[in-house]
C-alpha atoms as a PDB file:
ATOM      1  CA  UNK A   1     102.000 100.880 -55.046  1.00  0.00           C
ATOM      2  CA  UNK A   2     101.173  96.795 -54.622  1.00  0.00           C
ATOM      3  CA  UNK A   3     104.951  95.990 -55.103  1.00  0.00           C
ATOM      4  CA  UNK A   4     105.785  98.516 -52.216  1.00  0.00           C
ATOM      5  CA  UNK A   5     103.549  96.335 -50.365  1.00  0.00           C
ATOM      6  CA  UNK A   6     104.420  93.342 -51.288  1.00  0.00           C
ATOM      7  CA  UNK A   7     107.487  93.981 -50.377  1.00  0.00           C
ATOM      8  CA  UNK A   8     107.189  94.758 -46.935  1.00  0.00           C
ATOM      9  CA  UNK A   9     105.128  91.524 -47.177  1.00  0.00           C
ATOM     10  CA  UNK A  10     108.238  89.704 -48.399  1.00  0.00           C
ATOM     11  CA  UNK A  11     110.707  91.004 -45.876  1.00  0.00           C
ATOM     12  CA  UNK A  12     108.353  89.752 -43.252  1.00  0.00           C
ATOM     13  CA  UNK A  13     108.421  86.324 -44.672  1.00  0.00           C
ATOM     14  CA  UNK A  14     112.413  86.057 -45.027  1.00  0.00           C
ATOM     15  CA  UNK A  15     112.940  87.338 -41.452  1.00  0.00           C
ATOM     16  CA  UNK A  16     110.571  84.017 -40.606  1.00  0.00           C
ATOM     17  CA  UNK A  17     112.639  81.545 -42.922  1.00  0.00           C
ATOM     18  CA  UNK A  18     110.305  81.117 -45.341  1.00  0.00           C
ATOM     19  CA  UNK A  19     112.027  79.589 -48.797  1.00  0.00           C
ATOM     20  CA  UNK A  20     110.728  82.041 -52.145  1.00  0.00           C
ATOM     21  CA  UNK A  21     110.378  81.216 -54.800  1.00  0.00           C
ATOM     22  CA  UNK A  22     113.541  81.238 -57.899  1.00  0.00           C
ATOM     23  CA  UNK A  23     112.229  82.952 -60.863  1.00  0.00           C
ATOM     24  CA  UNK A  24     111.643  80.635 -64.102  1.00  0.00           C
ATOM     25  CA  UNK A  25     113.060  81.287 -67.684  1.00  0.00           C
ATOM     26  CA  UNK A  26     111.392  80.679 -70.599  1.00  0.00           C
ATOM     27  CA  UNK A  27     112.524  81.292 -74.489  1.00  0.00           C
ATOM     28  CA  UNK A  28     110.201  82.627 -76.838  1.00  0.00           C
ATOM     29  CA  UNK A  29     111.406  82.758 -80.710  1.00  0.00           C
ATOM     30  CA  UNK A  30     109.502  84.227 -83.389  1.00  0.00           C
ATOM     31  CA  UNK A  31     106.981  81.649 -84.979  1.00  0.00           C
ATOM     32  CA  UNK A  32     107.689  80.734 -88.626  1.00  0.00           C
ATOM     33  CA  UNK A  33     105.481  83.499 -89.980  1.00  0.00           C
ATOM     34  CA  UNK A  34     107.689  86.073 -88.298  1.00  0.00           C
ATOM     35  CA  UNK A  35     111.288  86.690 -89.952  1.00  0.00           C
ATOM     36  CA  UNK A  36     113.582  87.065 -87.548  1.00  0.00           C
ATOM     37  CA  UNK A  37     115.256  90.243 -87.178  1.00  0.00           C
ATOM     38  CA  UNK A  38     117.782  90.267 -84.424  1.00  0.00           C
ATOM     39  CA  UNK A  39     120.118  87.180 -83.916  1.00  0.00           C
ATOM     40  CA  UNK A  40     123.454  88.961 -82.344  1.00  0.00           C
ATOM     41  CA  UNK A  41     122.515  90.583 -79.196  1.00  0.00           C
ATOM     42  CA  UNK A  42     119.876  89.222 -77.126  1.00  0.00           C
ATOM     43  CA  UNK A  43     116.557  90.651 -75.532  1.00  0.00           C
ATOM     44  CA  UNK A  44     115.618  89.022 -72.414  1.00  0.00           C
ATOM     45  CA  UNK A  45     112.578  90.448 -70.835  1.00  0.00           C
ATOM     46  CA  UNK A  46     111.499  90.425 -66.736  1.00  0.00           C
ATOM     47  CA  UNK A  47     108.679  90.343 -66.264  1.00  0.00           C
ATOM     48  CA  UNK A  48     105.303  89.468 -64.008  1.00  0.00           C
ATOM     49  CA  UNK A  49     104.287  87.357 -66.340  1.00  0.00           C
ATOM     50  CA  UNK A  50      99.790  88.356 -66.304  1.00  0.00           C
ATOM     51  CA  UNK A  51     100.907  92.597 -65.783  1.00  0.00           C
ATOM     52  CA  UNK A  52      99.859  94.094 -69.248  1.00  0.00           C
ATOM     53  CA  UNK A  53     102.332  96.638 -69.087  1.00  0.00           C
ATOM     54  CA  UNK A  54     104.424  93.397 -69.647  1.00  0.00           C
ATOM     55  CA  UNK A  55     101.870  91.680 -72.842  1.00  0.00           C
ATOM     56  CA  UNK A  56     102.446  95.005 -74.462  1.00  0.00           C
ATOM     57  CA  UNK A  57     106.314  94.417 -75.039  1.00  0.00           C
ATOM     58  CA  UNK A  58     105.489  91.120 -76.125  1.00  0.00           C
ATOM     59  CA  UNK A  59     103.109  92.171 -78.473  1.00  0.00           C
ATOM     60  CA  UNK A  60     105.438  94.528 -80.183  1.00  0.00           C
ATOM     61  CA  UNK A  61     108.383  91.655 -79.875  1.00  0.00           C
ATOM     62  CA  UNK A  62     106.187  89.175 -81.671  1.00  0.00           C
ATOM     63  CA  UNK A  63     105.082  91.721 -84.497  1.00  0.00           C
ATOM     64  CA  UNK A  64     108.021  92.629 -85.081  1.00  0.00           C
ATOM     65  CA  UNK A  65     109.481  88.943 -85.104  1.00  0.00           C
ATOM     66  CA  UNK A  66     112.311  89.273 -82.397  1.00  0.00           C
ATOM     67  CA  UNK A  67     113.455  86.432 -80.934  1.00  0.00           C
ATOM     68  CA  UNK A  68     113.831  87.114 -76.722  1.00  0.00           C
ATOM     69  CA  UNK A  69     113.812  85.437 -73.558  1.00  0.00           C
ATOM     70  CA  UNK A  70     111.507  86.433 -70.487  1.00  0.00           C
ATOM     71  CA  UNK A  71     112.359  85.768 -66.757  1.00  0.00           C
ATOM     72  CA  UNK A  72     109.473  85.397 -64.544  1.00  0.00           C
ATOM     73  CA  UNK A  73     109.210  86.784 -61.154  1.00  0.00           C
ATOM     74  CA  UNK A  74     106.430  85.803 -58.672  1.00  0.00           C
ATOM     75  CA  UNK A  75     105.068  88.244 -55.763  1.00  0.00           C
ATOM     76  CA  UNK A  76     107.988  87.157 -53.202  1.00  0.00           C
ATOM     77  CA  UNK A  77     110.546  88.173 -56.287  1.00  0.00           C
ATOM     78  CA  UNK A  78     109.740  91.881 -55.826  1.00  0.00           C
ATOM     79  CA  UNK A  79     112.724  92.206 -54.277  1.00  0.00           C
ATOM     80  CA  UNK A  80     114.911  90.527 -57.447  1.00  0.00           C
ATOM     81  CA  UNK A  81     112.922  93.660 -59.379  1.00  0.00           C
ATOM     82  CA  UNK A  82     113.753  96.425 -57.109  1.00  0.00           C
ATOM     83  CA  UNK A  83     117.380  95.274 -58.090  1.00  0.00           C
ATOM     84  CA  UNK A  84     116.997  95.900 -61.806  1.00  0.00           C
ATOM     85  CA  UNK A  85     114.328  98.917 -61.365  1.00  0.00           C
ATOM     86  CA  UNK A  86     114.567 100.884 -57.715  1.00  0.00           C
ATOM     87  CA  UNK A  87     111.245 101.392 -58.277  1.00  0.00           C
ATOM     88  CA  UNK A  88     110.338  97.731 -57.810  1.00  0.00           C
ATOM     89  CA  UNK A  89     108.186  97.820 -60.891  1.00  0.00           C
ATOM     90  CA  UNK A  90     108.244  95.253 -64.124  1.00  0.00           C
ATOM     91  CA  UNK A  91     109.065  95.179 -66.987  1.00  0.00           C
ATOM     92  CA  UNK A  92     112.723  95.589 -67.685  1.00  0.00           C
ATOM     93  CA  UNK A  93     114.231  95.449 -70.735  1.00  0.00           C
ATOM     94  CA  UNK A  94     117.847  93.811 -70.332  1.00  0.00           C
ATOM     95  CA  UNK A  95     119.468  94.323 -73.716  1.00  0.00           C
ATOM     96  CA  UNK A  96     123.314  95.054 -74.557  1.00  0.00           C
ATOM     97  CA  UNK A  97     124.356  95.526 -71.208  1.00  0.00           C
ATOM     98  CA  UNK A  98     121.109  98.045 -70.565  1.00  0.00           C
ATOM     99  CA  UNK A  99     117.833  97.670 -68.289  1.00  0.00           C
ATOM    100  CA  UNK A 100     115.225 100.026 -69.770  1.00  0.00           C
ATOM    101  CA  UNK A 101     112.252 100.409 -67.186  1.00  0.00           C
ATOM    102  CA  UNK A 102     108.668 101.426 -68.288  1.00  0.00           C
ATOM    103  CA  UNK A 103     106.973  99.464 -71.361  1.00  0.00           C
ATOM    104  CA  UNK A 104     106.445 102.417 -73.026  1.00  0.00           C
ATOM    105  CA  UNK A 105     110.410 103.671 -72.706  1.00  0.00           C
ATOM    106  CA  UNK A 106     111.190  99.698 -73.835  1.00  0.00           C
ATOM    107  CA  UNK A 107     109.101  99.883 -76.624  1.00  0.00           C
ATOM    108  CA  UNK A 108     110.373 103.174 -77.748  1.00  0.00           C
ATOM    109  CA  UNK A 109     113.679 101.299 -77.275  1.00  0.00           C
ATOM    110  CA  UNK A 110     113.287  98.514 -79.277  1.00  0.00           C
ATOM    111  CA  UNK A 111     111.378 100.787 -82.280  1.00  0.00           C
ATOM    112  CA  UNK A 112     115.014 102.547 -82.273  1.00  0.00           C
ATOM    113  CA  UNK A 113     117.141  99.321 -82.254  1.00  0.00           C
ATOM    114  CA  UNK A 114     114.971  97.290 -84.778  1.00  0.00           C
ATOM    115  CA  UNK A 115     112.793  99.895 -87.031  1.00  0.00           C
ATOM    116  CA  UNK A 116     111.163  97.505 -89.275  1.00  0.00           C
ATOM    117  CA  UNK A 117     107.345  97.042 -89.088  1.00  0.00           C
ATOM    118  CA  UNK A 118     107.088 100.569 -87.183  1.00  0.00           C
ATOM    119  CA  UNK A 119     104.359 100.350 -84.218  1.00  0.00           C
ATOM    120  CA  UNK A 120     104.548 104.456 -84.310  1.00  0.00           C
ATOM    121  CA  UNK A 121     102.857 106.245 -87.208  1.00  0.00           C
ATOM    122  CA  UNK A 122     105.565 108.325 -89.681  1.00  0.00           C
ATOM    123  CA  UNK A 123     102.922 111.195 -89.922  1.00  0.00           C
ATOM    124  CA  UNK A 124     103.037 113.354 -87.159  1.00  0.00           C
ATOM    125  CA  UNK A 125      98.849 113.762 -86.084  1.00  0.00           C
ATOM    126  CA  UNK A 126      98.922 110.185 -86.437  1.00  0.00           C
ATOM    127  CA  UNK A 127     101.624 109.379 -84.092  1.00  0.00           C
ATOM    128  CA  UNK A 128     100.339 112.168 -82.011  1.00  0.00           C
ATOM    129  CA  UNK A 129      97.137 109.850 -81.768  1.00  0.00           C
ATOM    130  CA  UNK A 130      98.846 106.696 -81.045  1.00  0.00           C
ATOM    131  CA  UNK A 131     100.706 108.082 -78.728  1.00  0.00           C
ATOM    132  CA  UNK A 132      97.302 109.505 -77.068  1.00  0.00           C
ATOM    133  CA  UNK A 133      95.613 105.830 -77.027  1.00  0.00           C
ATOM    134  CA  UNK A 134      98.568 104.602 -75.420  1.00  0.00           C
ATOM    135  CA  UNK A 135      98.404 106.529 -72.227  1.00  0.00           C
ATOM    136  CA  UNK A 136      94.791 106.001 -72.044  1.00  0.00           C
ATOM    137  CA  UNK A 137      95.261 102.286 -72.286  1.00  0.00           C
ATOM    138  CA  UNK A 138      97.997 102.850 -69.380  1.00  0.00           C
ATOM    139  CA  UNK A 139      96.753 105.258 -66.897  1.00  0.00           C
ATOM    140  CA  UNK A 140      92.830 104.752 -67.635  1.00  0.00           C
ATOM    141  CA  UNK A 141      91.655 101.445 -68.864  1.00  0.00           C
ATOM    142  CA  UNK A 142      94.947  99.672 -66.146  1.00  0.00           C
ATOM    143  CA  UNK A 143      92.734 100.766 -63.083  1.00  0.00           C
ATOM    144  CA  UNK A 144      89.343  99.755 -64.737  1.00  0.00           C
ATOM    145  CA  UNK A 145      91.229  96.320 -64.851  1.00  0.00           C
ATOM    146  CA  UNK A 146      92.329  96.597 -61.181  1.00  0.00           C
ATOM    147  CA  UNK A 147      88.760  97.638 -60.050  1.00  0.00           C
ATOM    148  CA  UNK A 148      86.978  94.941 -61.385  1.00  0.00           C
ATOM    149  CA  UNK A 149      89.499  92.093 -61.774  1.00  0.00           C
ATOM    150  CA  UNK A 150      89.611  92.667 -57.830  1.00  0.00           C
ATOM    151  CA  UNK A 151      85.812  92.468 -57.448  1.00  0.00           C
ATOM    152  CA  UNK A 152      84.570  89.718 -55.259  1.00  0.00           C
ATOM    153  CA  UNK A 153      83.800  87.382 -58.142  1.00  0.00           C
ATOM    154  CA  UNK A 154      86.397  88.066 -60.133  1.00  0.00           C
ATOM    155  CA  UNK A 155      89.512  88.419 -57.164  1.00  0.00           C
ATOM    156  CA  UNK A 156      90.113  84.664 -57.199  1.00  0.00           C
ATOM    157  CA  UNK A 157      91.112  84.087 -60.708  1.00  0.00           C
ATOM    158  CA  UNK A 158      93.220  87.727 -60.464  1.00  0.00           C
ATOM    159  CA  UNK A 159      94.704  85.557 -57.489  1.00  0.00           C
ATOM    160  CA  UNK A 160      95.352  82.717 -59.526  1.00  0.00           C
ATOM    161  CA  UNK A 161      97.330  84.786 -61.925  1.00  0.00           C
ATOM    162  CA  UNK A 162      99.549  86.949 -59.999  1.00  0.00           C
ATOM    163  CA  UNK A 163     101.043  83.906 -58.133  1.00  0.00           C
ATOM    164  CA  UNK A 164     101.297  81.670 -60.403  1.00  0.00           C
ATOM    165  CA  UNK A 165     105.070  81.876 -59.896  1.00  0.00           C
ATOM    166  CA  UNK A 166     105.068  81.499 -56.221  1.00  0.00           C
ATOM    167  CA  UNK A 167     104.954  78.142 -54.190  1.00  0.00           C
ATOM    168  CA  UNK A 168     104.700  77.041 -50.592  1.00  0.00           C
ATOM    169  CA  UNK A 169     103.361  78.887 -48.054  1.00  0.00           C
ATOM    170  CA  UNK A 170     103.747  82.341 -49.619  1.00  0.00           C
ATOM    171  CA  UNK A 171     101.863  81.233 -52.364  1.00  0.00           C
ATOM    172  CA  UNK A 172      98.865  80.733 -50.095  1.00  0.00           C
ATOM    173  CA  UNK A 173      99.473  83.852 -48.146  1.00  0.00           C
ATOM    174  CA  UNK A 174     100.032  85.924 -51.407  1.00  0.00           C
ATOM    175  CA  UNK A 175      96.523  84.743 -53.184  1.00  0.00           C
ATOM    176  CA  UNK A 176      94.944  85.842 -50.281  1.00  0.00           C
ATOM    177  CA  UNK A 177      96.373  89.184 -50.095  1.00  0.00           C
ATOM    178  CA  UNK A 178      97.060  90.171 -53.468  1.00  0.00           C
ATOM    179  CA  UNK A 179      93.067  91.086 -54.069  1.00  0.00           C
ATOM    180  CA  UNK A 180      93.146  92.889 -51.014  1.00  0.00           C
ATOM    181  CA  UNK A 181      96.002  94.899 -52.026  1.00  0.00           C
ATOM    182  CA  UNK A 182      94.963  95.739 -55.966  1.00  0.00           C
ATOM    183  CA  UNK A 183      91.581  97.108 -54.531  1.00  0.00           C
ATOM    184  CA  UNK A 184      93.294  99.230 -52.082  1.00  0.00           C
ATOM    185  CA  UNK A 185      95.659 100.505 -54.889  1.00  0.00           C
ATOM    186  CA  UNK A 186      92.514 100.945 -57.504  1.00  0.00           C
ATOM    187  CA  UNK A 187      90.440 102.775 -54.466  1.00  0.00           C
ATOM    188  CA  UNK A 188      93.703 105.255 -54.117  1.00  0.00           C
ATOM    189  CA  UNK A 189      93.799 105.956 -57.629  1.00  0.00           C
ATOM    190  CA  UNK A 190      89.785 107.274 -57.769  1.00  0.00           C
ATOM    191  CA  UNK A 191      88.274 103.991 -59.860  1.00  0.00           C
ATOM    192  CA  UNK A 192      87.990 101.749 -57.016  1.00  0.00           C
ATOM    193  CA  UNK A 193      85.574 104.350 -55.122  1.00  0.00           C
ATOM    194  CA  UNK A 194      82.833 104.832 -57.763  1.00  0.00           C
ATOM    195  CA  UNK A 195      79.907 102.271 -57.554  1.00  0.00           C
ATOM    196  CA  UNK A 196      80.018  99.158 -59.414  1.00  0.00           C
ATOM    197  CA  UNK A 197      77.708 100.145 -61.694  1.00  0.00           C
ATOM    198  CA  UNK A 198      79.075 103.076 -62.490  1.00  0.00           C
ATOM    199  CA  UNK A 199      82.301 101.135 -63.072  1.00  0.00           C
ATOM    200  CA  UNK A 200      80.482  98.940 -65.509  1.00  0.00           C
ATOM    201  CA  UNK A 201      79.142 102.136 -67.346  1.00  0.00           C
ATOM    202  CA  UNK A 202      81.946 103.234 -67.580  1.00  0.00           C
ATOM    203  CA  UNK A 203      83.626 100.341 -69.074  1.00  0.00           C
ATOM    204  CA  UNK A 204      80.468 100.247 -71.058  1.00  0.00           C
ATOM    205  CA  UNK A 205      81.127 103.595 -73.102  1.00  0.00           C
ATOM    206  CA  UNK A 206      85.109 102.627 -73.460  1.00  0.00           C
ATOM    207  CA  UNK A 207      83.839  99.428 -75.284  1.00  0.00           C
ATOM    208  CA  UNK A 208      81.317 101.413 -77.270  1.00  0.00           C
ATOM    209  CA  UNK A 209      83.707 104.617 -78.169  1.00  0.00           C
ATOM    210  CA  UNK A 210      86.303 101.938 -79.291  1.00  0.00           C
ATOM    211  CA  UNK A 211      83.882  99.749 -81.317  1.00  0.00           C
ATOM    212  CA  UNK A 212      82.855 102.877 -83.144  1.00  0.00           C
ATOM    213  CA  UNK A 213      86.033 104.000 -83.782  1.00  0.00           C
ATOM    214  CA  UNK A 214      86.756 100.302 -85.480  1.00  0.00           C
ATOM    215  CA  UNK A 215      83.363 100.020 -87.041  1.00  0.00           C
ATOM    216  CA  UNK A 216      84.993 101.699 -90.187  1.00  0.00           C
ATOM    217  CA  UNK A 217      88.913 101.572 -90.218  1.00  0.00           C
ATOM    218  CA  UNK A 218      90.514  98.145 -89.663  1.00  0.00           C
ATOM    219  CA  UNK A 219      93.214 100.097 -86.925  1.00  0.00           C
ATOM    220  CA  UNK A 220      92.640 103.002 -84.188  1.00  0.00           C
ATOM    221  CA  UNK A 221      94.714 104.899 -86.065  1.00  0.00           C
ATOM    222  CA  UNK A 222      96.251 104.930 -89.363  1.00  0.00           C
ATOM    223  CA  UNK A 223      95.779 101.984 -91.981  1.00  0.00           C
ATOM    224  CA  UNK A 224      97.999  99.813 -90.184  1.00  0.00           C
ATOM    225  CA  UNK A 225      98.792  98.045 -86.873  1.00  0.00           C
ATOM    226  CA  UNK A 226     100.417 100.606 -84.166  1.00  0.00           C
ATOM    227  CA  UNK A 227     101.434 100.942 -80.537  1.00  0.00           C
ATOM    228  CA  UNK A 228      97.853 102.225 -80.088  1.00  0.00           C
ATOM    229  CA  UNK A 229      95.899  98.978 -80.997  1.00  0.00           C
ATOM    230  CA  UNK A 230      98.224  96.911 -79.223  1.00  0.00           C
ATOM    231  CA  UNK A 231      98.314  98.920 -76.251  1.00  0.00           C
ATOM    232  CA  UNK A 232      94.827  98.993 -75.864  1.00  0.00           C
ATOM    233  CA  UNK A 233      94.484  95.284 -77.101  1.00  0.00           C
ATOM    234  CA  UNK A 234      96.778  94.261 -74.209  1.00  0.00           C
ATOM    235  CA  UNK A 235      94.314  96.126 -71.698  1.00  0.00           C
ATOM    236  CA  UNK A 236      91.232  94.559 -72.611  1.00  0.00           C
ATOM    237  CA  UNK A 237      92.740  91.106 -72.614  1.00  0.00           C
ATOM    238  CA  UNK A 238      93.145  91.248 -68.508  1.00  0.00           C
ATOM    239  CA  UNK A 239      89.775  93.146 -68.495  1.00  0.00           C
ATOM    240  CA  UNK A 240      88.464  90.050 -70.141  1.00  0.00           C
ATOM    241  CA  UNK A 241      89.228  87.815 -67.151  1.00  0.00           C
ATOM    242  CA  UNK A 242      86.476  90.035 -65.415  1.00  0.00           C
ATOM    243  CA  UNK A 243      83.378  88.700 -66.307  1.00  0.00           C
ATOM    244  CA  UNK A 244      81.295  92.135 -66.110  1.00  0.00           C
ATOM    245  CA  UNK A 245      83.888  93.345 -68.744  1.00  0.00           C
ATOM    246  CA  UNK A 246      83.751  90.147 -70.855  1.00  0.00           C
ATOM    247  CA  UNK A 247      79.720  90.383 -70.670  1.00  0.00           C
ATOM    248  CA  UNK A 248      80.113  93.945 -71.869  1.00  0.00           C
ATOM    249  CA  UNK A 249      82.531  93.193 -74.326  1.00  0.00           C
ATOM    250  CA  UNK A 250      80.447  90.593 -76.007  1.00  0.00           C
ATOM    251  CA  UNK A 251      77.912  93.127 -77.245  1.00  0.00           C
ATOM    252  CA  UNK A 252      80.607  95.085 -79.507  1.00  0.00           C
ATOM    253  CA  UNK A 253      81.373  93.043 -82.524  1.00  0.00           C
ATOM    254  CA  UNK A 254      83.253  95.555 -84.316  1.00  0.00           C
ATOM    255  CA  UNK A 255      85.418  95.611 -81.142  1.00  0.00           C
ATOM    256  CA  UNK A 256      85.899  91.635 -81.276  1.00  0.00           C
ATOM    257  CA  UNK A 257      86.713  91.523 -84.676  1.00  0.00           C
ATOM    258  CA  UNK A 258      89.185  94.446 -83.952  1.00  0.00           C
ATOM    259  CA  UNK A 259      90.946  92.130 -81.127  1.00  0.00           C
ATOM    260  CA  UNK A 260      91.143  89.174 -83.036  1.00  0.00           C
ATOM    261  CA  UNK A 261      92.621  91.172 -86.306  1.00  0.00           C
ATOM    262  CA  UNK A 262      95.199  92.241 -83.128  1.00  0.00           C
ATOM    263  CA  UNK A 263      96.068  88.682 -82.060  1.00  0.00           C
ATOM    264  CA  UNK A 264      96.535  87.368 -85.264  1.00  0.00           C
ATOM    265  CA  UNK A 265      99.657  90.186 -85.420  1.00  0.00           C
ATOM    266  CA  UNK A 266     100.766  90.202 -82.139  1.00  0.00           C
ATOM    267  CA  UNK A 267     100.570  86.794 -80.772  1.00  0.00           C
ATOM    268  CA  UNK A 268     101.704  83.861 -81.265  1.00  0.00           C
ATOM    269  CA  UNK A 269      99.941  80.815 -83.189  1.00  0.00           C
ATOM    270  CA  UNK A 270      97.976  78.762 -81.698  1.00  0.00           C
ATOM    271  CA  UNK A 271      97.308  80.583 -78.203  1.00  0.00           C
ATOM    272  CA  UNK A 272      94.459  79.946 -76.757  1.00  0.00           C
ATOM    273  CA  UNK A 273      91.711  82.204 -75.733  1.00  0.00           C
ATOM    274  CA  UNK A 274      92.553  81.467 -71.825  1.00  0.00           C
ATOM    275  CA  UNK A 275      95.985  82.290 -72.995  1.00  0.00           C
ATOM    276  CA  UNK A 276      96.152  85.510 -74.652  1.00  0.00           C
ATOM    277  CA  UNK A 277      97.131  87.650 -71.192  1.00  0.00           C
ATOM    278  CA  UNK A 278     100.181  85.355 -70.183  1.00  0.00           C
ATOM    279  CA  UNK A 279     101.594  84.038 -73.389  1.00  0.00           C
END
């Protein structure tokens, strides 16, 4: 995986004496349409801030109205992660003296500790459902997001975002590489080999099947907001910062309406459009 890599990376540059970077800390309550539902224990969230493994935890923290802090890590803090998560691999969940690894085992987490506004449906073929968008938004629509985010004319602003907690000379060294290394990671997985335009046809038919599937029901499943709409929700949000996806996107507007019904829930005022994958 890229963090294996970038570790290795890392090592290299401490061995030279090059300074990394200290991760930053930012608080995040619930905005004033949210009521706040846990004030006694706290939830503070690690995180690389653009991964949408990590906007999906968000997401559900906002809908739910929990107050929680994230921590930050650039590309050089890797090796911070690997501390909380031997797997090197964000998000963790810190919470009452836990670390839960893997947005969807957080999520499940925090749906136990704080059950109101439930992101799983109650009836079973629904949840059943949900539960099947989910891992398509995770193990499907992720490395159509790798594959084209790391495109030629799309790798510099997938740069941009992964080190936009680094400084100094691994910054520059990390922007460079980082594309490099996504590709290579996309290519392993199967997506990165097919053509580009088979990519984009791809992509093409995921934007259609979902737009259908919104065309008549406000939600993917059920008649309310669940895991499923805001897992694939967080997906198409880093998609969107590839403009072959954002092109394609454009002619769904059942789909767009869909998204913006999601935001409205699950992020928080005010965020801008340039916004929506980091906030």
């Amino acid at each position: 995986m890229w963090q294996n890599r970038l570790m290795r990376a890392t090592r290299i540059s401490q061995s030279e004496g090059v300074t990394l970077s200290i991760p930053s800390c930012k608080i995040y309550p619930p905005t004033l349409r949210l009521r706040i539902m846990a004030t006694d224990d706290k939830l503070v969230l690690h995180q690389y801030q653009v991964s949408p493994f990590a906007a999906k935890v968000r997401r559900c923290l906002y809908f739910k109205g929990i107050a929680f802090e994230v921590i930050n890590y650039g590309l050089t803090g890797v090796g911070k992660v690997r501390t909380l998560n031997p797997a090197g691999k964000a998000p963790v969940l810190e919470h009452n003296g836990r670390l839960i690894a893997d947005s969807s085992d957080i999520i499940r987490h925090i749906e136990e500790r704080f059950p109101d506004k439930p992101l799983y449906p109650a009836q079973s073929r629904l949840g059943a459902l949900a539960h099947v968008f989910e891992d398509w938004a995770d193990e499907s629509l992720y490395y159509y997001d790798l594959t084209m985010r790391s495109w030629p004319n799309n790798a510099k602003w997938l740069a941009d975002d992964l080190v936009i907690e680094d400084s100094g000379a691994m910054k520059t060294l990390f922007h460079f590489l980082a594309p490099m290394i996504i590709r290579k990671q996309a290519r392993a997985q199967g997506t990165g080999r097919k053509a580009y335009d088979a990519v984009c046809a791809d992509v093409a038919r995921h934007f259609e099947a979902i737009n259908t599937l919104v065309s008549g029901n406000a939600w993917l499943v059920g008649e309310s907001l669940s895991i499923a709409d805001i897992s694939v929700a967080s997906m198409l949000t880093v998609l969107d910062r590839a403009t072959e996806a954002r092109n394609l996107m454009a002619t769904q507007p059942a789909l767009l309406n869909w998204q913006q019904r999601v935001d409205a829930l699950t992020l928080p005022e005010g965020t801008t459009d340039s916004d929506r994958a980091l906030v």
